[in-house]
Every structure is written in structure tokens, then in C-alpha cells.
Protein backbone atom coordinates (compact mmCIF):
# COMPACT_ATOMS: atom_id res chain seq x y z
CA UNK A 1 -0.74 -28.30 28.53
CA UNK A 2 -0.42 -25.14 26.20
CA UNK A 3 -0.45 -25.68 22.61
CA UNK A 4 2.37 -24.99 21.03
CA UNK A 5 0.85 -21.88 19.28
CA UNK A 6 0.34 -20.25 22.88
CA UNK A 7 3.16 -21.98 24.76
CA UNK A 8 5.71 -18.90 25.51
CA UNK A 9 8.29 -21.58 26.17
CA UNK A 10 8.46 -22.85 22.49
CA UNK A 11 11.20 -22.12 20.43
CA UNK A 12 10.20 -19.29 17.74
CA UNK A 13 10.42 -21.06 14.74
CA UNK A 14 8.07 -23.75 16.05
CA UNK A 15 5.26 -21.24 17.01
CA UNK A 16 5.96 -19.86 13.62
CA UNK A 17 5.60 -23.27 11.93
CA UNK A 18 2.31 -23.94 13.93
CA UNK A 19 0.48 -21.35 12.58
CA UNK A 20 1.11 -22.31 8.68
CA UNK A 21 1.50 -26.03 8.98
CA UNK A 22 -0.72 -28.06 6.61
CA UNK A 23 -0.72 -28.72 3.24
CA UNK A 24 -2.57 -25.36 1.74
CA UNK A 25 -1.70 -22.62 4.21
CA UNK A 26 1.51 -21.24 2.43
CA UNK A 27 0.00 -21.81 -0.77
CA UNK A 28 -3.23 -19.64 0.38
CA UNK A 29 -0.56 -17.10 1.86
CA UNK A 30 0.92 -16.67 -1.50
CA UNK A 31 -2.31 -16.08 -3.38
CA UNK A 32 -3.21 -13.52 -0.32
CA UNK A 33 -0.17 -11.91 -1.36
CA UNK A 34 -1.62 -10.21 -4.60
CA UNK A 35 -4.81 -9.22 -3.15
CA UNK A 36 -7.92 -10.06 -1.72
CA UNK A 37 -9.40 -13.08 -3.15
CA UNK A 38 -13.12 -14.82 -3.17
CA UNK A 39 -13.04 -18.42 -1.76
CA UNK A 40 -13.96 -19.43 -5.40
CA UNK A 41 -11.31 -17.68 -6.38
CA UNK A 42 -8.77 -19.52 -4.49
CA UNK A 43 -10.15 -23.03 -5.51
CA UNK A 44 -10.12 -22.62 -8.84
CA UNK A 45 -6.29 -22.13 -8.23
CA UNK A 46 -5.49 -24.51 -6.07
CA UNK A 47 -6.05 -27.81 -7.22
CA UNK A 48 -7.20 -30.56 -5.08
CA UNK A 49 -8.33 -27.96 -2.39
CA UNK A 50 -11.51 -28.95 -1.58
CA UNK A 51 -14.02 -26.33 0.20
CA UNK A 52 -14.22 -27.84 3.15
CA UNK A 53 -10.67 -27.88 3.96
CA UNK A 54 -10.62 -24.20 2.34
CA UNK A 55 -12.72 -22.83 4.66
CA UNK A 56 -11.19 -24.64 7.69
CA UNK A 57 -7.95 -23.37 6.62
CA UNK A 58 -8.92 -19.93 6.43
CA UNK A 59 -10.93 -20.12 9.28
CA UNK A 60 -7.61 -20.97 11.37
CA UNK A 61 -5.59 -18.29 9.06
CA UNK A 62 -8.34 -15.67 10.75
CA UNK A 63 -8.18 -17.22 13.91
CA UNK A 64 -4.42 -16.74 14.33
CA UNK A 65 -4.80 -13.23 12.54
CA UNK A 66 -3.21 -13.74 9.49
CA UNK A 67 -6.22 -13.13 7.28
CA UNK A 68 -9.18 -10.89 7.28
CA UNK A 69 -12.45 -11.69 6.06
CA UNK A 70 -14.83 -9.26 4.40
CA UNK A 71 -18.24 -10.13 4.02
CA UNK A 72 -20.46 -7.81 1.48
CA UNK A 73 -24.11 -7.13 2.09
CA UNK A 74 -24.91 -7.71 -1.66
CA UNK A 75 -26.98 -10.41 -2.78
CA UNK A 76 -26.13 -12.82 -3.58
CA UNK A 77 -23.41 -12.61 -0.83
CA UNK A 78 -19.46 -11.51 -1.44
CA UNK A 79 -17.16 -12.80 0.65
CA UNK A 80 -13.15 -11.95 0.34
CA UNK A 81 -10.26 -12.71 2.17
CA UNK A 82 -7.23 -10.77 2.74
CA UNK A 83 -3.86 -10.49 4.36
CA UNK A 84 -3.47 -8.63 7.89
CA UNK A 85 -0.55 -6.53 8.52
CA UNK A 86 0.35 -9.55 10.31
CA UNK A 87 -0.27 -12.24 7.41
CA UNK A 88 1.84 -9.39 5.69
CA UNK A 89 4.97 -10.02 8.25
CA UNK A 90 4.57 -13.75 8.25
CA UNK A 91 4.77 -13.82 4.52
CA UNK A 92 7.89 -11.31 3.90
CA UNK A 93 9.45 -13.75 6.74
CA UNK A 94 9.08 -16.59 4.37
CA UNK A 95 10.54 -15.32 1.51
CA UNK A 96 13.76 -16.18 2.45
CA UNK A 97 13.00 -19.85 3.21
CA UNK A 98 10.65 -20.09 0.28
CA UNK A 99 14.31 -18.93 -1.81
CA UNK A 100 16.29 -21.57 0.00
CA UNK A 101 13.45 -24.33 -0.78
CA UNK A 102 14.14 -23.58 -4.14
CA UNK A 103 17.71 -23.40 -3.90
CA UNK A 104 16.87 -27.01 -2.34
CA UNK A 105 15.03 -28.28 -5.19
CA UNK A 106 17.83 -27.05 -7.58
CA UNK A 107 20.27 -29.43 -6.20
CA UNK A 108 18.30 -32.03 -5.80
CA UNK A 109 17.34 -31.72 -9.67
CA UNK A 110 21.52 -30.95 -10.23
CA UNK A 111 22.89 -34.94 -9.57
CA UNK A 112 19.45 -36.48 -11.92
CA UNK A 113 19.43 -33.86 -14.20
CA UNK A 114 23.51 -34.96 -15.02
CA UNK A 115 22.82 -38.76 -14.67
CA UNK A 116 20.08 -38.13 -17.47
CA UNK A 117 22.64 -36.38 -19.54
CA UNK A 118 25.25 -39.14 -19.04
CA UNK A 119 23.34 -41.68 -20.42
């Protein structure tokens, strides 16, 4: 059976979903967004990231293209990870959802926010 990252029968959004599902991946895609960043860099911004699962998730970010890694010959060693032209895509492609989350979590706040008021 084909994963559903390779299947060509999956519905688009799905294949789309499998490449950033997890609990840091969008996160990491946002920091990406400004720049390159160290893997220090990005731990010290994401809290509760450990470095294992930082360097599994960008390991699978690389794997699936989204990310580039850059290793420089410098002692001691300098290591920085970047956004493809494809992590690029991916993330302008989210922008839209990322404003409807919010629009989400707006009116979800809306009805407590009111009750709070009331009382």
C-alpha cells in the first residue's frame, strides 16, 4: 500500500496535510519563513521542542523537500536550515488557512469573551 504522501489517488489536501502533520512542522515553517535558522536557534523559540524531535522533524521537512540544510565546514560546525522554493509554496498556501484559524479562534473567544462581560 502507498503512503498517503506518494499515493496519486489521494485527495490533494490530504497529501498536503501529510507532509506538515505533527505538532512542530507549521510552527518550524513559520520560523523558516524569515530566514535560515541554526537548530539552536529554533529551540530556543519553540518551547517544549525537544532536539530529538527537532531534528526528526526537519529531517522529514528535507526529506519531502521543504527545507534545505546547509552544513558549514567551520569548526566548531554550522549547521542552518532553510526554506526550498517548495517550503516557499507550501507556506504562501497556508496563509490563507492560517487567517481562517484565526478567524476560528476569534469566534470561539466572541460567545466567552460576552458571557465574561455579562456577569
Amino acid at each position: 500500500m502507498a503512503h498517503r504522501r506518494q499515493d496519486p489517488d489521494v485527495c490533494g489536501v490530504t497529501a498536503a496535510i501529510a507532509v506538515i502533520e505533527g505538532k512542530w512542522k507549521t510552527t518550524l515553517l513559520w520560523l523558516l519563513e524569515s530566514g535560515p535558522h541554526r537548530p539552536a536557534e529554533l529551540r530556543r523559540r519553540v518551547p517544549g521542542l525537544t532536539e530529538k524531535v527537532l531534528t526528526q522533524a526537519l529531517r522529514e521537512m528535507e526529506a519531502d523537500g521543504l527545507v534545505d540544510r546547509r552544513v558549514y565546514d567551520v569548526l566548531p560546525l554550522k549547521t542552518e536550515y532553510s526554506l526550498t522554493a517548495f517550503g516557499r509554496d507550501l507556506a504562501e498556501a497556508l496563509s490563507p488557512l492560517s487567517d481562517w484559524g484565526h478567524r476560528r479562534l476569534d469566534r470561539l473567544a466572541g460567545p466567552k469573551s460576552a458571557t465574561r462581560a455579562a456577569s
